[in-house]
Every structure is written in structure tokens, then in C-alpha cells.
Protein backbone atom coordinates (compact mmCIF):
# COMPACT_ATOMS: atom_id res chain seq x y z
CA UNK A 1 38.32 -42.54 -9.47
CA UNK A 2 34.67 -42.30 -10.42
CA UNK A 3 32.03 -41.55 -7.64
CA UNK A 4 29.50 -44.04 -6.54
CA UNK A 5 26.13 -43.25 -5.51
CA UNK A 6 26.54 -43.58 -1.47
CA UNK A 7 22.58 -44.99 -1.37
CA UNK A 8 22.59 -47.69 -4.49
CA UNK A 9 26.36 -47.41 -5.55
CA UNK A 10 25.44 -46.41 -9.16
CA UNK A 11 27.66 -45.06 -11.49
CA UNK A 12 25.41 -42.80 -12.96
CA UNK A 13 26.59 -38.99 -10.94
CA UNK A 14 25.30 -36.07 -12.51
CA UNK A 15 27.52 -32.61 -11.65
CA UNK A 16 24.74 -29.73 -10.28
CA UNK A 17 27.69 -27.15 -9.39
CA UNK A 18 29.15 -26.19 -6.37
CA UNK A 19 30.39 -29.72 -5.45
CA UNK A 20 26.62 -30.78 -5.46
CA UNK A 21 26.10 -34.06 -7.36
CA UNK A 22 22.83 -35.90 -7.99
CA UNK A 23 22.22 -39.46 -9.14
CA UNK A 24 20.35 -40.60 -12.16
CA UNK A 25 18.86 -44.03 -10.73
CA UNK A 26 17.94 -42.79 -7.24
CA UNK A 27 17.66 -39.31 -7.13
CA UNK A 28 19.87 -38.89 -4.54
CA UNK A 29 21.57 -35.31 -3.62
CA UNK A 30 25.26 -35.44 -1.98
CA UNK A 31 28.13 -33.51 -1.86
CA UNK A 32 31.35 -35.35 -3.45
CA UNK A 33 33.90 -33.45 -0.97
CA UNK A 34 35.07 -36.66 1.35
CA UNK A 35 32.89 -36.04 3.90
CA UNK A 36 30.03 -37.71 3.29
CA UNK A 37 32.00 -40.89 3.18
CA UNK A 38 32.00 -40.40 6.75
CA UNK A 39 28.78 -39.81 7.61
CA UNK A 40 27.79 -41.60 10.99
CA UNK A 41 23.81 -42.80 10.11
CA UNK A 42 23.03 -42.64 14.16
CA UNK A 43 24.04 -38.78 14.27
CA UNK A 44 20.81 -37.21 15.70
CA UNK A 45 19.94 -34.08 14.02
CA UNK A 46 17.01 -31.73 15.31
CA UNK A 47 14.36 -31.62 13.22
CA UNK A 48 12.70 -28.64 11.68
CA UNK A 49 9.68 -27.39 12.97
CA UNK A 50 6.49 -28.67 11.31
CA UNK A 51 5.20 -24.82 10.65
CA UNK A 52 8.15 -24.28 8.61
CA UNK A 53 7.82 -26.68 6.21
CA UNK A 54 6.49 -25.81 2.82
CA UNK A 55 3.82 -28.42 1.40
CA UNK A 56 6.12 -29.31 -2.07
CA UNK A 57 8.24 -32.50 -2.82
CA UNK A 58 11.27 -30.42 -4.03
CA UNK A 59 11.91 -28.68 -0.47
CA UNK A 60 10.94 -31.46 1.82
CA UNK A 61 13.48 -33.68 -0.28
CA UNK A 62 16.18 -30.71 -0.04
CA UNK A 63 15.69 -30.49 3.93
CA UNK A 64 16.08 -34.71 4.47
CA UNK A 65 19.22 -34.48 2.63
CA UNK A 66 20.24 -31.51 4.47
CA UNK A 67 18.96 -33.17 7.74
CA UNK A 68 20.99 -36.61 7.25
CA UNK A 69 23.80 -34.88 6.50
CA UNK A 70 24.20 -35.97 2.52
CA UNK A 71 24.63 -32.53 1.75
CA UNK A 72 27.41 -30.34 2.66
CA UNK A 73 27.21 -27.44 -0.07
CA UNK A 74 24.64 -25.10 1.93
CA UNK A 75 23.73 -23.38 -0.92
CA UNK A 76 20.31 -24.65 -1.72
CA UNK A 77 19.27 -24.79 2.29
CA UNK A 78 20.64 -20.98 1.77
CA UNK A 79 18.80 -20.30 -0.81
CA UNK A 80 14.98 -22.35 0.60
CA UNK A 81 16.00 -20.02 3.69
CA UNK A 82 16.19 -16.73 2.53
CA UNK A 83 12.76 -17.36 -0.37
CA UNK A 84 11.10 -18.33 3.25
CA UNK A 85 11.91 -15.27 4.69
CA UNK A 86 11.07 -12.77 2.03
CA UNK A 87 7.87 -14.82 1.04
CA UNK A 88 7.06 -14.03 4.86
CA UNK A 89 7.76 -10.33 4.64
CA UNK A 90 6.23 -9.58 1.34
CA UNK A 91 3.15 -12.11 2.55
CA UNK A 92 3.05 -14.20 -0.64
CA UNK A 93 1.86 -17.68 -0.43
CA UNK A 94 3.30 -21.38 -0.37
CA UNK A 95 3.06 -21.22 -4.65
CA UNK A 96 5.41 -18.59 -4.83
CA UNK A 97 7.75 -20.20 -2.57
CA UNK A 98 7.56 -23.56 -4.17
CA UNK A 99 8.07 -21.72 -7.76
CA UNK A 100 10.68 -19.71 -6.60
CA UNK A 101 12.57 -23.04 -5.21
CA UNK A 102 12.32 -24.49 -8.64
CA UNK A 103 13.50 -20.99 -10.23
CA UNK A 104 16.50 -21.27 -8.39
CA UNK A 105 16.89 -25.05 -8.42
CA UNK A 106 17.20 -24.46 -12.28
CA UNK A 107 18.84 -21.79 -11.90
CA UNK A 108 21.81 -23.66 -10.15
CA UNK A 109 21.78 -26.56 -12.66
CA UNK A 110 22.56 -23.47 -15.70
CA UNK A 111 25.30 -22.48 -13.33
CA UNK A 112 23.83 -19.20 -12.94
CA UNK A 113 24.40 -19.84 -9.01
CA UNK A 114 28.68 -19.76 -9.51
CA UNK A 115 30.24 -17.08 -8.68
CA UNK A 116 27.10 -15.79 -7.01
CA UNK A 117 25.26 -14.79 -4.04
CA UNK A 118 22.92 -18.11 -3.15
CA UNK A 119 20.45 -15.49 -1.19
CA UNK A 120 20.56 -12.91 -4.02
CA UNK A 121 19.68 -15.47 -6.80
CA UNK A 122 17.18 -16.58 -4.52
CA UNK A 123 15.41 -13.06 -3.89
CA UNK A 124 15.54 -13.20 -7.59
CA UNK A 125 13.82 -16.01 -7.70
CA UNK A 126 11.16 -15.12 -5.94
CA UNK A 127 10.97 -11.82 -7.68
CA UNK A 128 10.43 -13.74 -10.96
CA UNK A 129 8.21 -16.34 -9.53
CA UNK A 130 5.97 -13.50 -8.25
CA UNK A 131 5.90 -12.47 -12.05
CA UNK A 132 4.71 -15.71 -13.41
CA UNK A 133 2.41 -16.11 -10.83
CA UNK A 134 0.82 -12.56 -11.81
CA UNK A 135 1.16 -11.33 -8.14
CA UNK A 136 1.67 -7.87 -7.68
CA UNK A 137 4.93 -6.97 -6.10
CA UNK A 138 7.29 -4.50 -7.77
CA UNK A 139 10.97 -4.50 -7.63
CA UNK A 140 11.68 -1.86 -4.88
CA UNK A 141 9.06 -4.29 -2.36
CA UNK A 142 11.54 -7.35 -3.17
CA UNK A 143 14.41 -5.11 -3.46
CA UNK A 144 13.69 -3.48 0.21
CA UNK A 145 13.24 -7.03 2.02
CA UNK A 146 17.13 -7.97 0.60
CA UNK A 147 20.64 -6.53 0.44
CA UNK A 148 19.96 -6.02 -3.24
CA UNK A 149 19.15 -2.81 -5.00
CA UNK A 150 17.27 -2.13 -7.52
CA UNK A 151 19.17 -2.62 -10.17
CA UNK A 152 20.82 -5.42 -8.76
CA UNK A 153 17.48 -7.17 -8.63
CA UNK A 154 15.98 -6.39 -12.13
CA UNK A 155 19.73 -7.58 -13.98
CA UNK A 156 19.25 -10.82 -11.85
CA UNK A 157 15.71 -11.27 -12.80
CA UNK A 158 16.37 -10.94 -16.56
CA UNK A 159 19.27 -13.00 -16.83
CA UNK A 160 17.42 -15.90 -14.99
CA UNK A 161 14.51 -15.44 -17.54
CA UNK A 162 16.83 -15.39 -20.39
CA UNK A 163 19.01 -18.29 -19.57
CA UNK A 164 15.71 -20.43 -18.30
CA UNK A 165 13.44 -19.40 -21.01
CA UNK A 166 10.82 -18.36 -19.07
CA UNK A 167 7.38 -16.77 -20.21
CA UNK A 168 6.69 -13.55 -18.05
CA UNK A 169 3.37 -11.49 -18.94
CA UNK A 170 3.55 -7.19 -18.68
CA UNK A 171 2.80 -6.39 -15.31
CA UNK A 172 -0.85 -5.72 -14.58
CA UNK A 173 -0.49 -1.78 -13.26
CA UNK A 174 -4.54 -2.28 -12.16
CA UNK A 175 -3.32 -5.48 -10.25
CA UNK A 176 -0.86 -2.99 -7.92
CA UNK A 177 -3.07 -0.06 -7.56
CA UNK A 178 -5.45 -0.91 -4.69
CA UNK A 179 -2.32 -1.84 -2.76
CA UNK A 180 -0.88 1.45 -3.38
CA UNK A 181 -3.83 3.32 -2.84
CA UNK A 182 -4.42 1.56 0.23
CA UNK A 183 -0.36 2.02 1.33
CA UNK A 184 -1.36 6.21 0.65
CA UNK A 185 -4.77 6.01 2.49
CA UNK A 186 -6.66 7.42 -0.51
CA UNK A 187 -10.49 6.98 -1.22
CA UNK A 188 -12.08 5.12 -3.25
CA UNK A 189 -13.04 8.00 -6.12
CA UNK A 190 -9.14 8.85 -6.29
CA UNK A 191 -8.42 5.15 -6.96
CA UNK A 192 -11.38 4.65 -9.15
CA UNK A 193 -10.28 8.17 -11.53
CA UNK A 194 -6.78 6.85 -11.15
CA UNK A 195 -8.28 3.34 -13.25
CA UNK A 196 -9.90 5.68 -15.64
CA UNK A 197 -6.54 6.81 -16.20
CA UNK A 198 -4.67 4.21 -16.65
CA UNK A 199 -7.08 2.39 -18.57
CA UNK A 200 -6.67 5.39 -20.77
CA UNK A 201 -3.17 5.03 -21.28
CA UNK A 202 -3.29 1.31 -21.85
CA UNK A 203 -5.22 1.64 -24.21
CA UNK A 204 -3.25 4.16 -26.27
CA UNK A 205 0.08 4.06 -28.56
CA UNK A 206 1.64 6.02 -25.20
CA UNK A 207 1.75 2.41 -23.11
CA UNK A 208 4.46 0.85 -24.83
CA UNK A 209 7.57 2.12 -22.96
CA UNK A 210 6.22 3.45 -19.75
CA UNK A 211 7.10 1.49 -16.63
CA UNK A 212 3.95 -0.15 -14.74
CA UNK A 213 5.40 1.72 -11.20
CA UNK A 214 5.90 5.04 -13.52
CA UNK A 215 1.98 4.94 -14.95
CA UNK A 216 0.77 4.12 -11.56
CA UNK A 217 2.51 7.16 -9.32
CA UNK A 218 1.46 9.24 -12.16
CA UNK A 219 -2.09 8.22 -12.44
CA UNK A 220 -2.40 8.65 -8.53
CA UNK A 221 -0.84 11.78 -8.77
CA UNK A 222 -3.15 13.22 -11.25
CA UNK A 223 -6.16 11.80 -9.28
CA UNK A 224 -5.20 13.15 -6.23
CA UNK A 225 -4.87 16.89 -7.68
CA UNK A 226 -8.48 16.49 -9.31
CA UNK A 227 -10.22 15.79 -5.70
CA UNK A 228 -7.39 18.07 -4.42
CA UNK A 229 -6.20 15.62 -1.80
CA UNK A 230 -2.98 16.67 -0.74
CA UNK A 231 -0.32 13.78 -1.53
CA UNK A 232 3.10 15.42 -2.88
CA UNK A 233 4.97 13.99 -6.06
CA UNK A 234 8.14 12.59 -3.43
CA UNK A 235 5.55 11.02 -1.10
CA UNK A 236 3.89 8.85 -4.38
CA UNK A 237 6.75 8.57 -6.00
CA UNK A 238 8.77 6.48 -2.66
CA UNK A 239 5.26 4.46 -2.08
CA UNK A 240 5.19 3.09 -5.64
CA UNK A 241 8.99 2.50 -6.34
CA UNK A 242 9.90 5.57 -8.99
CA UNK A 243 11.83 8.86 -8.94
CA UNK A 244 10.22 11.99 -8.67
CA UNK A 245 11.39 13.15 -11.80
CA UNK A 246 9.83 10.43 -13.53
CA UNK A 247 6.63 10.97 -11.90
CA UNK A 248 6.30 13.99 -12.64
CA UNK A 249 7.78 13.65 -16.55
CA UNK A 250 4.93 10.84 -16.43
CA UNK A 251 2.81 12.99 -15.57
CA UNK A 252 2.96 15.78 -18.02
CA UNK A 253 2.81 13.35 -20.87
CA UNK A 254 -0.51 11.98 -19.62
CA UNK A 255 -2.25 15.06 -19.30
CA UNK A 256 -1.09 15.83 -22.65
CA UNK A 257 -2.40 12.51 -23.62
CA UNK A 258 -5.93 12.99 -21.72
């Protein structure tokens, strides 16, 4: 028996995974489990606070379906959820959530939600978004606001970039050091030596290869020995998101280089 289109009774059902169908002629989402057959129209549903709500077509659409009971798979309200609560920790705005709903929208359509954790792919999403949208968050800030490691994360990332095609630009290391420099309380002549250093590097053979996190804890690290501010190699090293070993491997190389 073919579905119908509960809202115009078209033929037309397209299959978005996890028992999540759409159709072609309305644009309607439901679930084709047999409960939305049932679905009583006076059933009063509390509505979601107004401050909640992200400004974008795609999410308000996703919470009316969700609201009127149309759609039982709770993967995408999962998955708008748990991008609105990292978005809130890392303090990234409403176009990185909005981006990172379409991410994982897609993302569901290439299947790469089955068989996977709806919050994980999300935090991956908005890992990814955050790269397109040039905003400076690493993998360990992400990584620390979910159940994911590091690893975990960065696979995630790169197989939703593969499989979507997306365009993501090198991460600006100049982009992330006032954070970090702020994060270590350092002055302003360690993070301005620090630029001289990495612009240094950047501009060299020796960039290609060397992690954005990796340059940056090293370039601090350097800067804080030359005004002899006392900051130790495990204190940069967890601030920035690298191992002390690489830090300090980093930082060999560069003085070498400099």
C-alpha cells in the first residue's frame, strides 16, 4: 500500500530515513509508522517559548510539525535541541545555529544520521558550520560542551564534509589568538610578538602540516618566555586544545625556523 500525503493526499512521498517521510507537492514532514493516522487535530500541545525560537524557516517548520504531532521520529527535534544548547555554551550566534540545522538536515537526507548518534551528528554540525562561517572555535571547545572526544568529533566533521561536499577554508590561527590570550590573561606585547610569530610561520614552507591549535600554543609559548611571563608548556597546551609534547616539538621547530 502506497502512503498518502495526510495534508493533500498526494502520492508523491519522499523517504528522509529513520521512518521520516516528506512530500513533494506540500512539503509536508510525517512519520509513516501508523500513528499519525491517528492524530486527534484538537490535542493541545504547549507551545515553545518565544526566546527559544531561532529566526530561520527550516526550524520553525521542524518545531510545528513536531508541535502538531506529524512527526514521531525525534531525531531532528534531537538534533535542533542539542545545536541550541552548544550554540549557547560556546556563545555563537543564530547563523551558526541555522547552518548547523541545515548541516545536519542534509546530513540525514545522505543517511549519514543511521546508525548514529542524532546529538553527536549534530555537535558535528555545528562544529563544521562554525568552520564555514570562519568563527573561531577549535575542536576540544566543541568537543568539551558534548559526550564526544576529540577524535570522535574531527572523524564526524570530515565525513560530513566529504559526503556533503562542502568548502571549508584553513583555520585562521590569528582569528583564535586573542581568545586564547585573553583565556591565559596575557598582555597585549605577548599577544602582539606571538602574531609576529605566527605570521612568520605562515608565511614560510614550515605552515603546511602544522595544526592551527599546535602553531598557536607554540607561538604563545615562545612569547611568553621572551617577556619572561611565567605560563608553563601543560598550562598552554590544555587552554589551546594540544598535547604538551606537541607544544613543545612545535616549539623547537619554530625557533629553529626564527
Amino acid at each position: 500500500m502506497k502512503l498518502k500525503c495526510p495534508e493533500c493526499e498526494s502520492l508523491k512521498i519522499k523517504d528522509e530515513g529513520d521512518s521520516v517521510m516528506s512530500c513533494n507537492d506540500c512539503d509536508l514532514i510525517f512519520d509513516s509508522g501508523p500513528k499519525w493516522t491517528s492524530y486527534n487535530p484538537d490535542t493541545v500541545v504547549p507551545s515553545i517559548p518565544q526566546e527559544q525560537n531561532i529566526n530561520s524557516r527550516t526550524i520553525m517548520k521542524w518545531q510545528k510539525e513536531t508541535r502538531t504531532g506529524n512527526l514521531a521520529s525525534r531525531s531532528i527535534l534531537l538534533a535542533s535541541d542539542e545545536i541550541e544548547r552548544i550554540a549557547f555554551d560556546l556563545k555563537v550566534d543564530n547563523t551558526i545555529k541555522e547552518s548547523a540545522l541545515e548541516i545536519f538536515s542534509s546530513s540525514s537526507k545522505a543517511g549519514l544520521v543511521r546508525g548514529r548518534s542524532s546529538e553527536k551528528v549534530a555537535a558535528a554540525a555545528i562544529y563544521t558550520a562554525c568552520r564555514m562561517e570562519n568563527v573561531p572555535r577549535t575542536l576540544d571547545e566543541v568537543a568539551d560542551k558534548t559526550n564526544l572526544n576529540r577524535n570522535e568529533l574531527s572523524r564526524l566533521h570530515r565525513l560530513i564534509t566529504r559526503k556533503l561536499k562542502l568548502k571549508i577554508s584553513i583555520t585562521n590561527t590569528s582569528n583564535l589568538l586573542p581568545r586564547f590570550s585573553d583565556k591565559l590573561a596575557l598582555n597585549r606585547n605577548i599577544e602582539i610578538y606571538a602574531q609576529d610569530i605566527i605570521n612568520t610561520v605562515e608565511n614560510s614552507d614550515y605552515r603546511q602540516g602544522i595544526s592551527p591549535t599546535a602553531l598557536l600554543g607554540a607561538s604563545l609559548y615562545l612569547s611568553c618566555k621572551k617577556y619572561k611571563v611565567r605560563r608553563s608548556q601543560l598550562e598552554i597546551a590544555k587552554a589551546v586544545g594540544t598535547s604538551e609534547v606537541t607544544l613543545r616539538n612545535r616549539a623547537k621547530e619554530i625557533i629553529k625556523l626564527i
